[in-house]
Every structure is written in C-alpha cells, then in structure tokens.
N, C-alpha and C. Protein backbone atom coordinates (compact mmCIF):
# COMPACT_ATOMS: atom_id res chain seq x y z
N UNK A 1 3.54 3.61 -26.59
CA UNK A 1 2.86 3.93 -25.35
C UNK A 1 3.82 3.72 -24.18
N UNK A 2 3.83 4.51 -22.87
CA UNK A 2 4.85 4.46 -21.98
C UNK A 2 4.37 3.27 -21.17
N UNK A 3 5.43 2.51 -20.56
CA UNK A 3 4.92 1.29 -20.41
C UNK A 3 5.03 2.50 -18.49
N UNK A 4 3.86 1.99 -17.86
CA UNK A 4 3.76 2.30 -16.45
C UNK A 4 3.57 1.07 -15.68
N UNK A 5 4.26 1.73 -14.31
CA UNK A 5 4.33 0.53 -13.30
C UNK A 5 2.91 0.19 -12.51
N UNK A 6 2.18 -0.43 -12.66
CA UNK A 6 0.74 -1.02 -12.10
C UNK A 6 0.97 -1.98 -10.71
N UNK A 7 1.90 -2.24 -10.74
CA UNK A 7 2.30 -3.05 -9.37
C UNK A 7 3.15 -3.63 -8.94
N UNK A 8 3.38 -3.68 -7.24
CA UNK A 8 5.16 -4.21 -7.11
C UNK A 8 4.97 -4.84 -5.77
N UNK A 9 5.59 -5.42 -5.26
CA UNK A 9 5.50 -6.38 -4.20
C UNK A 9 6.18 -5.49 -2.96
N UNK A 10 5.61 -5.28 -2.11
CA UNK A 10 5.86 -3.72 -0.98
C UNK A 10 6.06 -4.77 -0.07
N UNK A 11 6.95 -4.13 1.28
CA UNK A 11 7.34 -4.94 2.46
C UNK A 11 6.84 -3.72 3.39
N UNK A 12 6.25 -4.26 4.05
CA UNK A 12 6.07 -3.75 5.65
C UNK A 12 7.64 -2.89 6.64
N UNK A 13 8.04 -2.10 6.37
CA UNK A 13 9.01 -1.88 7.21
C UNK A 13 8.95 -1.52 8.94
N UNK A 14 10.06 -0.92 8.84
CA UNK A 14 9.59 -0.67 11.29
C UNK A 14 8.77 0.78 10.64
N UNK A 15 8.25 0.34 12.09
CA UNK A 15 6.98 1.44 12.50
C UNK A 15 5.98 1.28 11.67
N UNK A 16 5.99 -0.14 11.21
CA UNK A 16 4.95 -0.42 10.03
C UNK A 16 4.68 0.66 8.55
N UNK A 17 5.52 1.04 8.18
CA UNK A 17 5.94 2.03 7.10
C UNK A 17 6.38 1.19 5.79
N UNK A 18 5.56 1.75 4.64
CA UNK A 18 5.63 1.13 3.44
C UNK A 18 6.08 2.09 2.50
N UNK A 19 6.58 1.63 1.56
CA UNK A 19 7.39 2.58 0.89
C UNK A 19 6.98 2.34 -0.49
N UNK A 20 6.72 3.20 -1.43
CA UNK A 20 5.53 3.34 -2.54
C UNK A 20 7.18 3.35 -3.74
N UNK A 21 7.24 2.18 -4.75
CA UNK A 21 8.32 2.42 -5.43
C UNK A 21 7.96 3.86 -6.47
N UNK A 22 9.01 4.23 -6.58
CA UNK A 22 9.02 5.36 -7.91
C UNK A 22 8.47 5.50 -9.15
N UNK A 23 8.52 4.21 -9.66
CA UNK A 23 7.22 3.72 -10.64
C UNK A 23 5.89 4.46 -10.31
N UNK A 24 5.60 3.86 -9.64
CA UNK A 24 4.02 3.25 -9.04
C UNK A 24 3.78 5.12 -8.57
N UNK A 25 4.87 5.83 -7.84
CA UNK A 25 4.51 6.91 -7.26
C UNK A 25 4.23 8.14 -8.90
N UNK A 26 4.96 7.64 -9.26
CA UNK A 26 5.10 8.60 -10.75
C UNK A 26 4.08 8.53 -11.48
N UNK A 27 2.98 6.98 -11.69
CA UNK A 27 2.30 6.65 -12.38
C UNK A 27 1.28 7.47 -11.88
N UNK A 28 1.32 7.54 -10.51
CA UNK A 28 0.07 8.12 -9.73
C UNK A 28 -0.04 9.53 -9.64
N UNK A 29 1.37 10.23 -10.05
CA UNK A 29 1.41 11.28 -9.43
C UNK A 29 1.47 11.97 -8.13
N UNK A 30 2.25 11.12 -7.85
CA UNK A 30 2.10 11.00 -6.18
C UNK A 30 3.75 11.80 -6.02
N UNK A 31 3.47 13.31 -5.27
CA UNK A 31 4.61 13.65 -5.43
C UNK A 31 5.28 13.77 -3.34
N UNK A 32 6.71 14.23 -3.23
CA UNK A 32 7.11 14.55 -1.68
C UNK A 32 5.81 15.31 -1.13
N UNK A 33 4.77 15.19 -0.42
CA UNK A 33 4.08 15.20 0.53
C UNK A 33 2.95 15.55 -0.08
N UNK A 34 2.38 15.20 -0.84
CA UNK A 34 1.08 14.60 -1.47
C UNK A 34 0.38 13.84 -0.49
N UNK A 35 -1.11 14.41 -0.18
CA UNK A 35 -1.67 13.54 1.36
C UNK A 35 -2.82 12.48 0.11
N UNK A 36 -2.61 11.45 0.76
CA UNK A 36 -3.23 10.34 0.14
C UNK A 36 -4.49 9.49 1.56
N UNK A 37 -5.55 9.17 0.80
CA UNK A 37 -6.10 8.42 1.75
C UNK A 37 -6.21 7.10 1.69
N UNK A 38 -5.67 6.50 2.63
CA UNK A 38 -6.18 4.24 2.87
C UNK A 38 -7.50 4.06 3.20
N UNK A 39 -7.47 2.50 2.65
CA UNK A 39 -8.56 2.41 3.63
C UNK A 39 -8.84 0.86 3.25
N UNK A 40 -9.47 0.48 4.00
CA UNK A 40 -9.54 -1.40 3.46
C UNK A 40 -11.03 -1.59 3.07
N UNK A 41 -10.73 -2.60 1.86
CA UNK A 41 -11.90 -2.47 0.71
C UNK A 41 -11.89 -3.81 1.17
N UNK A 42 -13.00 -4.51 1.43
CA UNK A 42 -13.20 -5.77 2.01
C UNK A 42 -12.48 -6.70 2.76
N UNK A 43 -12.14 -7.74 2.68
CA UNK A 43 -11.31 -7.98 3.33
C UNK A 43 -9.83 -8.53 2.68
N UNK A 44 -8.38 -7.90 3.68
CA UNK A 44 -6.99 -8.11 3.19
C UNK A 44 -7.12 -7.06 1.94
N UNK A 45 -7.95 -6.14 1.69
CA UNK A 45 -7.50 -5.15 0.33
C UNK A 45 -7.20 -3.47 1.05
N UNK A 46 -6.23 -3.12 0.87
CA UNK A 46 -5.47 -1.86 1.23
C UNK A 46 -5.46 -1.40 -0.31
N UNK A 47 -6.30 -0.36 -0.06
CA UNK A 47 -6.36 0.76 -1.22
C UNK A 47 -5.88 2.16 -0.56
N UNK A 48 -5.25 2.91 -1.35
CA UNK A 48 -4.48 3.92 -1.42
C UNK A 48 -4.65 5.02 -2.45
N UNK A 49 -5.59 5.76 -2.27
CA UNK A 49 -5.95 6.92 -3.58
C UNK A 49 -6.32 8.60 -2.88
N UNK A 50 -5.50 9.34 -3.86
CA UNK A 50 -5.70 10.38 -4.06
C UNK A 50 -6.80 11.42 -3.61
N UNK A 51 -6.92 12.30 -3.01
CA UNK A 51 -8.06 12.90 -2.64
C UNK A 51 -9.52 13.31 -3.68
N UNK A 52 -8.35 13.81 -5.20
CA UNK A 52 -8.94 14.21 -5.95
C UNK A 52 -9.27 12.94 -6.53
N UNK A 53 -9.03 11.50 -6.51
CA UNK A 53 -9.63 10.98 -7.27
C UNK A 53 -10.43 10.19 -6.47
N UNK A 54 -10.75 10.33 -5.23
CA UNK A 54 -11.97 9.91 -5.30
C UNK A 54 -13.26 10.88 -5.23
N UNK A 55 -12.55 12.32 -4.63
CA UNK A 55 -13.87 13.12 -5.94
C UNK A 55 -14.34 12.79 -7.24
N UNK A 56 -13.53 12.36 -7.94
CA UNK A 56 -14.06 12.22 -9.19
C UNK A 56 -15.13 10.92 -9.25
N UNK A 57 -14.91 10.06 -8.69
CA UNK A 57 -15.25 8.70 -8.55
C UNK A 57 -16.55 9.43 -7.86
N UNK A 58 -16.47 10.01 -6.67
CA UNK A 58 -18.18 10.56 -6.14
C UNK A 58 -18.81 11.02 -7.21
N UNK A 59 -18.25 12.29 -8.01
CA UNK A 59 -18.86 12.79 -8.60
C UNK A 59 -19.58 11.94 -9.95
N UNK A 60 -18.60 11.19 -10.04
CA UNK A 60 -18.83 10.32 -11.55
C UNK A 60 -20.18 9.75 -11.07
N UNK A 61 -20.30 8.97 -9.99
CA UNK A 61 -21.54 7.95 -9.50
C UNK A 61 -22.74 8.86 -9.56
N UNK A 62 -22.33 10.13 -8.92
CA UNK A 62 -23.63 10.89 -8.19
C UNK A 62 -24.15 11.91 -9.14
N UNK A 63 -23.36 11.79 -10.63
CA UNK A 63 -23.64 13.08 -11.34
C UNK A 63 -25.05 12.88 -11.93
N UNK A 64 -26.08 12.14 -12.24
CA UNK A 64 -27.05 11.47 -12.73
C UNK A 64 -28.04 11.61 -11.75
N UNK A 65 -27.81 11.89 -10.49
CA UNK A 65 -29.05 11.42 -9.79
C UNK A 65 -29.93 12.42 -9.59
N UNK A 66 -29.56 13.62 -9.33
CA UNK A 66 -30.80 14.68 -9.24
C UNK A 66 -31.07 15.04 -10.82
N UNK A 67 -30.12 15.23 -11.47
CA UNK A 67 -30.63 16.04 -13.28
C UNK A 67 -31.18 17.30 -12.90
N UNK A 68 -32.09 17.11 -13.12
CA UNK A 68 -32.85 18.53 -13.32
C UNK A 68 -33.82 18.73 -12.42
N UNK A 69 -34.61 17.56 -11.97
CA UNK A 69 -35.11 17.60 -10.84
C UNK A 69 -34.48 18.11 -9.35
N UNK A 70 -35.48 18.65 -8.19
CA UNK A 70 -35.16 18.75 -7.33
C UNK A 70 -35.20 17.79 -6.15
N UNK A 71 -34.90 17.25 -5.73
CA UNK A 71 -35.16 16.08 -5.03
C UNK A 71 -35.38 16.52 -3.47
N UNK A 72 -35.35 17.83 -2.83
CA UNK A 72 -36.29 18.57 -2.22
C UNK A 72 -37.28 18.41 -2.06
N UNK A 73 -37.19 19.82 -3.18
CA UNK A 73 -39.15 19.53 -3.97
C UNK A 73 -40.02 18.81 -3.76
N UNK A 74 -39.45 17.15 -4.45
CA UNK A 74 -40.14 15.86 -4.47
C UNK A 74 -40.46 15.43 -3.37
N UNK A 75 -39.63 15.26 -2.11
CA UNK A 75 -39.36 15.16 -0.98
C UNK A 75 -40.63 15.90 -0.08
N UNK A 76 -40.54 17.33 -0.34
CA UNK A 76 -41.66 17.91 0.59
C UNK A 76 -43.03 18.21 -0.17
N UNK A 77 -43.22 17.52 -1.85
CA UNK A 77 -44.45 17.13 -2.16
C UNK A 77 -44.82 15.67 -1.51
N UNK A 78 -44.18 15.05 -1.66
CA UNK A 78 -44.53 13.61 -0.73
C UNK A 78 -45.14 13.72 0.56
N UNK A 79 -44.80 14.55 1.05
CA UNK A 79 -44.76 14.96 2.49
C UNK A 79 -46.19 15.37 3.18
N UNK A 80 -46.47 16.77 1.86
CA UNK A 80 -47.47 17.39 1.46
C UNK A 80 -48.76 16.54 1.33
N UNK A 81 -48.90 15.82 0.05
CA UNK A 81 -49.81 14.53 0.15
C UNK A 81 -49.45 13.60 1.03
N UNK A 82 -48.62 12.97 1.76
CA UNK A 82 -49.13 12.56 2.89
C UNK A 82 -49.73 12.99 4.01
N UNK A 83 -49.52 14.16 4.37
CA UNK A 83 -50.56 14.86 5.29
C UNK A 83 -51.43 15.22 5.45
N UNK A 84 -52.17 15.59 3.85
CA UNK A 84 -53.66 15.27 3.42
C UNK A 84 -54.05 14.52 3.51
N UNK A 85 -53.85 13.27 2.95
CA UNK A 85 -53.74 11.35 3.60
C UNK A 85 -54.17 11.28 4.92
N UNK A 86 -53.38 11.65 5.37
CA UNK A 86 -53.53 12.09 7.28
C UNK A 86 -54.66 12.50 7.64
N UNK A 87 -54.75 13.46 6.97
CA UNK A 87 -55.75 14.76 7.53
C UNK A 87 -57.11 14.35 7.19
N UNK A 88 -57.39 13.84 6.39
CA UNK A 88 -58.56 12.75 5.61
C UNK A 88 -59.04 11.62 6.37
N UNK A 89 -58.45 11.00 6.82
CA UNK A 89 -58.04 10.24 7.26
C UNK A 89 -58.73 10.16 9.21
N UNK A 90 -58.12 11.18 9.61
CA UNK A 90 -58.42 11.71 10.95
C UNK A 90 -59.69 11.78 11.25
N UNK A 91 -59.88 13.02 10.13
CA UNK A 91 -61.40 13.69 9.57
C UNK A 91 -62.45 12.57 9.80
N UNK A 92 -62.08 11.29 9.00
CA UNK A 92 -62.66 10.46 8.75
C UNK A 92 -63.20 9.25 9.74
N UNK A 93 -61.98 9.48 10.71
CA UNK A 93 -62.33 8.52 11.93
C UNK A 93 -63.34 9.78 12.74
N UNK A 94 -62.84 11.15 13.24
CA UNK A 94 -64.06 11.72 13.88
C UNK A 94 -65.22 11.54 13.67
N UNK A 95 -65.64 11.79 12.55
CA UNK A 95 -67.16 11.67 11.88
C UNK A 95 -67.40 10.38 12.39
N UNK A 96 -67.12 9.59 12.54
CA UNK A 96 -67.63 7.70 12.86
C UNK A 96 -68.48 7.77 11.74
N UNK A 97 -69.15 6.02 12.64
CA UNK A 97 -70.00 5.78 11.16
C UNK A 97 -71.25 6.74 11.66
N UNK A 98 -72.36 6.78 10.57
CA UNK A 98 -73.77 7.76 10.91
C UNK A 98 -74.80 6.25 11.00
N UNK A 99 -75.34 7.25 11.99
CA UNK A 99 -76.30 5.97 13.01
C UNK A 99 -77.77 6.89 12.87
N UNK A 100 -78.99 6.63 12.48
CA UNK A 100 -79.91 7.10 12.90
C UNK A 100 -80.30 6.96 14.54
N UNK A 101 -80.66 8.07 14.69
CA UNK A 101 -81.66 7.88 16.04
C UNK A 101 -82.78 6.82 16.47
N UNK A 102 -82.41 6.22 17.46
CA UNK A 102 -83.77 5.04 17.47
C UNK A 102 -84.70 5.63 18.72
N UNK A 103 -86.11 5.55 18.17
CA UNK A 103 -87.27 6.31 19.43
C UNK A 103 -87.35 5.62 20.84
C-alpha cells in the first residue's frame, strides 16, 4: 500500500501564507491552482478541503432525507389541515354558546 502523507508541521510565512508540502498536496490532489475552501471548525481547527469534497460530504448527509417522499407535499398538507383546524375553530367561536330565550 502507498504509504501517504496525512500530516506535517506548516509555518505561517509573510503575508501570512502557508505552504501545503508536496506530500500532503499529492495525497489530496491538490494540483497549481486548484481553488480550495478554509474555514475554522471550532475552535484553533483550520480545515482546508476541496470543493468537490465537500459536495460529497452534503450529499452523503442529505441523500436519505426526502427518499421518495415529497417534503413539499407534506409541508402544504400540514398546512392544509391546519387551516381547517382554523377554520373550525373560528366557525366555532362565532356560533357562541346557544342560550335559550328567557320571557
């Protein structure tokens, strides 16, 4: 198995510029002007990944959640019976209570 570089001790250079060793860039596929995105993952963590992989990472999380359902649909049936709810409801306060007539 090819042994790959997983990590290396990076220095801050001027203009605050870090320099990604050859290892680490190769492992990643990280080629001359490959746009990469940062970003800080709690606190003191500088992550550095690929555009396409964090598509994959969205997609991986989010591929499960609608299925087959529409989540629309569901959305403006909810909606639907709540406004009957409503409408019942309304109905129900107009009418008041029923009072006979007293002579």
């Amino acid at each position: 198995m090819e042994d790959i570089q997983r990590h290396a001790r990076l220095r801050v250079g001027a203009q605050g510029r870090v320099v990604l060793p050859a290892g680490l860039r190769s492992a990643l596929g990280f080629e001359e002007g490959t746009t990469v995105v940062a970003y800080i993952e709690g606190e003191g963590r500088l992550v550095i990944e690929s555009p396409e992989a964090i598509q994959r990472a969205l997609l991986a999380e989010w591929s499960g959640v609608a299925g087959e359902r529409s989540l629309v649909d569901e959305l403006l049936a909810e909606r639907r019976a709540a406004a009957v709810r409503e409408a019942e409801e309304v109905e129900a306060d107009l009418a008041g209570p029923r009072r006979e007539p007293v002579d």
